[in-house]
N, C-alpha and C. Protein backbone atom coordinates (compact mmCIF):
# COMPACT_ATOMS: atom_id res chain seq x y z
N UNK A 1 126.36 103.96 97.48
CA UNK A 1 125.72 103.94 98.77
C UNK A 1 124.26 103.51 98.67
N UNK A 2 123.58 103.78 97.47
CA UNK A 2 122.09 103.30 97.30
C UNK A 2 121.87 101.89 97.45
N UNK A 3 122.94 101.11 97.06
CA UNK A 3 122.70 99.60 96.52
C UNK A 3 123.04 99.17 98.16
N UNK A 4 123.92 99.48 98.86
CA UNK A 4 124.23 99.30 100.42
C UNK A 4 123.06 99.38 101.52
N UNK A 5 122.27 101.08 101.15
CA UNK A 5 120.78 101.02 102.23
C UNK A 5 120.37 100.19 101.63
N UNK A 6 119.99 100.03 100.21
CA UNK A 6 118.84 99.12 100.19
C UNK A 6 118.90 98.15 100.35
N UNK A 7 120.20 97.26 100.32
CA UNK A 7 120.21 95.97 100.89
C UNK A 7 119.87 95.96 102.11
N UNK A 8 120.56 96.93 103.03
CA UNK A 8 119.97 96.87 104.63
C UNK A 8 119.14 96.87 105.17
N UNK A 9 118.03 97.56 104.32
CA UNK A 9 116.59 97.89 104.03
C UNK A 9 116.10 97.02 104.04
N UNK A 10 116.32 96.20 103.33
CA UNK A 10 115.41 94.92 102.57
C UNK A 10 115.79 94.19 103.54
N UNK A 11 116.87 93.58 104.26
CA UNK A 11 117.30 92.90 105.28
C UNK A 11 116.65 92.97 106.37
N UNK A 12 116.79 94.53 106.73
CA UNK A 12 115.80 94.51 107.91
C UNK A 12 114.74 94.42 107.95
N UNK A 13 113.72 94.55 106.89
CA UNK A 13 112.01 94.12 106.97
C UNK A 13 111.98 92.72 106.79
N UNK A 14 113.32 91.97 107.05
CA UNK A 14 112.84 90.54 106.72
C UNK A 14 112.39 89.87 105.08
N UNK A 15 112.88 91.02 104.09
CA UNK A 15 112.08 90.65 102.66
C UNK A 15 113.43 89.89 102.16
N UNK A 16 112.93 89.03 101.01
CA UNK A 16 114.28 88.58 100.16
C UNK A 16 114.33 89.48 99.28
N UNK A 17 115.40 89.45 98.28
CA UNK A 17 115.70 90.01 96.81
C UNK A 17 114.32 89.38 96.49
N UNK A 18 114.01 88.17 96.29
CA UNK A 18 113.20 87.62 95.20
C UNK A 18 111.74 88.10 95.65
N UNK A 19 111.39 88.67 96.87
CA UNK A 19 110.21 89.24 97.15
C UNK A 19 110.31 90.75 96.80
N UNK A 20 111.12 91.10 97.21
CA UNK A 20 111.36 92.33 96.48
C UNK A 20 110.82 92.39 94.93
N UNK A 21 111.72 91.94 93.67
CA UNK A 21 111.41 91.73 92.58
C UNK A 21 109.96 91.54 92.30
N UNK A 22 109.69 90.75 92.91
CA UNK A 22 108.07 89.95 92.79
C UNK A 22 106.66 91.36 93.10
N UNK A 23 107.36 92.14 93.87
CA UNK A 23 106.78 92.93 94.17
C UNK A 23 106.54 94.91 93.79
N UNK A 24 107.67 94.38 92.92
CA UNK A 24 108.32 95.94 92.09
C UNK A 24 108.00 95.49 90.78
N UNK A 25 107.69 94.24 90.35
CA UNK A 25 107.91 93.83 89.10
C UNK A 25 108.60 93.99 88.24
N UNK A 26 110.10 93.47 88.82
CA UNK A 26 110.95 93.18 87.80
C UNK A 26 111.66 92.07 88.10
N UNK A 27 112.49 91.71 87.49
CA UNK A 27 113.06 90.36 87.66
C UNK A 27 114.36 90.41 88.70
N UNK A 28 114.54 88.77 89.24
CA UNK A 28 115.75 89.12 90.04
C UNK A 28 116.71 89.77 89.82
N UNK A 29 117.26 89.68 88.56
CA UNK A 29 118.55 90.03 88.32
C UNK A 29 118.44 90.79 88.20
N UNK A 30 117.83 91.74 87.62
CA UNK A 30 117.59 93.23 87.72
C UNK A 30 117.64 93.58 89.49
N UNK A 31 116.99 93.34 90.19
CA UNK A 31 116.81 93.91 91.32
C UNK A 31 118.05 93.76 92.30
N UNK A 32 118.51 92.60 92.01
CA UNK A 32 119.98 92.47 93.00
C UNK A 32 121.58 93.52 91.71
N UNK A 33 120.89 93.56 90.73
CA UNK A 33 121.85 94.68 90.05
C UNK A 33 121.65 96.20 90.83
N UNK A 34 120.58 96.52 91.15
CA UNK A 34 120.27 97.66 91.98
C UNK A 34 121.25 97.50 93.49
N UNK A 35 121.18 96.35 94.35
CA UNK A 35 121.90 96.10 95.32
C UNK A 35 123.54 96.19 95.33
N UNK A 36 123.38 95.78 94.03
CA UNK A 36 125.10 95.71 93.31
C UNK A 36 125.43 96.74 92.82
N UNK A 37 124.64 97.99 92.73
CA UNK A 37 124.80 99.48 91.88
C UNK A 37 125.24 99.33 90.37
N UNK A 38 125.04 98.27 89.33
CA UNK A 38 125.48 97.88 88.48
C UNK A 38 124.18 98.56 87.77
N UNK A 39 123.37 98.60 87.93
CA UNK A 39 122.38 99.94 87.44
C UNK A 39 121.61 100.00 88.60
N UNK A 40 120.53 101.26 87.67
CA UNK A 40 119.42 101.79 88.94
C UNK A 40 117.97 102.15 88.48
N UNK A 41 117.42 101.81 89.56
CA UNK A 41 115.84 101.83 89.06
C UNK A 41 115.36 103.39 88.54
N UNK A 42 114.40 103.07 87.96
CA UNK A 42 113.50 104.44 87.51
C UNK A 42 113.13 105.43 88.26
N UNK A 43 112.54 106.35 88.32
CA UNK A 43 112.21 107.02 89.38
C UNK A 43 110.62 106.01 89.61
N UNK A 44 110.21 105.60 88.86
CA UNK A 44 108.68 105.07 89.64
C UNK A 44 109.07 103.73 90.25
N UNK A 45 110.29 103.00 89.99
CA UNK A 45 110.27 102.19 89.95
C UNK A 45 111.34 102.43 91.99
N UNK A 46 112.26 103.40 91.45
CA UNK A 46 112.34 104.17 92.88
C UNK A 46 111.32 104.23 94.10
N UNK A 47 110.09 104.18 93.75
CA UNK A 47 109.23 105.22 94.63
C UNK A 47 108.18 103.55 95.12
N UNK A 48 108.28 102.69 93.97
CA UNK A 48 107.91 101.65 94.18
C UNK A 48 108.24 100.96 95.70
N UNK A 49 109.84 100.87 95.58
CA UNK A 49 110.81 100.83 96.57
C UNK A 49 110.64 101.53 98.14
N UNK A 50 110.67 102.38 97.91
CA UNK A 50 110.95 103.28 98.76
C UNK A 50 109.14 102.91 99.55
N UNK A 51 108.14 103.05 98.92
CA UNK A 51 106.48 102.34 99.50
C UNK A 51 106.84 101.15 100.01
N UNK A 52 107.31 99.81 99.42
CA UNK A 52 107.32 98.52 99.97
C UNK A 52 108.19 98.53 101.39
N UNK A 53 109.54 99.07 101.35
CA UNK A 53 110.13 99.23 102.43
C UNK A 53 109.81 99.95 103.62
N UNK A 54 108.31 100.99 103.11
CA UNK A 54 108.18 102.11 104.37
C UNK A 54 109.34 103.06 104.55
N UNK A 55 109.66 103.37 103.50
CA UNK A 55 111.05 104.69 103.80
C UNK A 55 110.90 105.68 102.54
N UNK A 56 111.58 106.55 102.90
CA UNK A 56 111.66 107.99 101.72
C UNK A 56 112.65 107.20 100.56
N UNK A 57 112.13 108.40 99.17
CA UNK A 57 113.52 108.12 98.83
C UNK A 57 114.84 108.69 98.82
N UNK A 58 114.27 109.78 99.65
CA UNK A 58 115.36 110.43 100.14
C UNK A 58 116.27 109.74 100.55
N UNK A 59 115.81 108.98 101.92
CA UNK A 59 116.58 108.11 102.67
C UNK A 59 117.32 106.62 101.66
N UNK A 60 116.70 106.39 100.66
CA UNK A 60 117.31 105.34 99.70
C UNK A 60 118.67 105.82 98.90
N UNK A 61 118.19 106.99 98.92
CA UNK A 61 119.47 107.82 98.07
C UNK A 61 120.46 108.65 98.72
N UNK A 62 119.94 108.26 99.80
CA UNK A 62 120.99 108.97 101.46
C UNK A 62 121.12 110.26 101.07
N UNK A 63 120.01 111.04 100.78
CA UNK A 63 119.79 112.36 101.33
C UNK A 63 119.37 112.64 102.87
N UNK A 64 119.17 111.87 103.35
CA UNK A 64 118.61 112.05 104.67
C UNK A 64 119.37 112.95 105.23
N UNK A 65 120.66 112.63 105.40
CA UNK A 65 121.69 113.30 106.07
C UNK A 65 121.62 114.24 105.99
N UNK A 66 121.89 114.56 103.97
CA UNK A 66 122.10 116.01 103.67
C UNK A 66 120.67 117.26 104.50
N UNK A 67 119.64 116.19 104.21
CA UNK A 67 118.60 117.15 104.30
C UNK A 67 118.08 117.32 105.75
N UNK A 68 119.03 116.68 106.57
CA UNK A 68 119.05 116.83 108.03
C UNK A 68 119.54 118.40 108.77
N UNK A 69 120.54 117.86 107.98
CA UNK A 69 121.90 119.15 107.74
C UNK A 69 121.09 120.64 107.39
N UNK A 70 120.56 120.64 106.51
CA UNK A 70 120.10 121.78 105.58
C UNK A 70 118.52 122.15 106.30
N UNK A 71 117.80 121.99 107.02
CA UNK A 71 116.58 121.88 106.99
C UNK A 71 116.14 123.09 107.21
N UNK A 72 117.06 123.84 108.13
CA UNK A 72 116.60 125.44 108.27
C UNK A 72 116.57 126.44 106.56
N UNK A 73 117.54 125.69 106.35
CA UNK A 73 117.35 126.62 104.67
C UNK A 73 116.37 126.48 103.76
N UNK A 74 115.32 125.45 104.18
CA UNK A 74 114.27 125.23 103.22
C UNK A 74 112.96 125.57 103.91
């Protein structure tokens, strides 16, 4: 489900993969492997993400929901 928001993510701000990359500093193929869930970024490299797009990483890792759900318990 990570590699799915973040494509949608990235779609909807209008960014490419290759701006993406350019901007996380790593290479394409690495970054569309993240889109492809064929691996996954670091946590800084997470948080990188999650700043360029303007979103949590909650929401990258679709906790949102959960923590929608749960909010009185915390």
């Amino acid at each position: 489900m990570f590699g799915k928001r973040l494509n949608e993510t990235r779609k909807s701000k209008g960014f490419t993969a290759q701006y993406m990359a350019e901007h996380i500093s790593v290479t394409l193929r690495t970054y569309r492997n993240y889109e492809s869930e064929h691996s996954y970024p670091s946590f800084n490299t997470l948080i990188k993400i999650a700043d360029l797009l303007d979103v949590s990483t909650d929401y990258l890792l679709c906790r949102d929901e959960f923590l929608a759900k749960h909010v009185d318990e915390y």
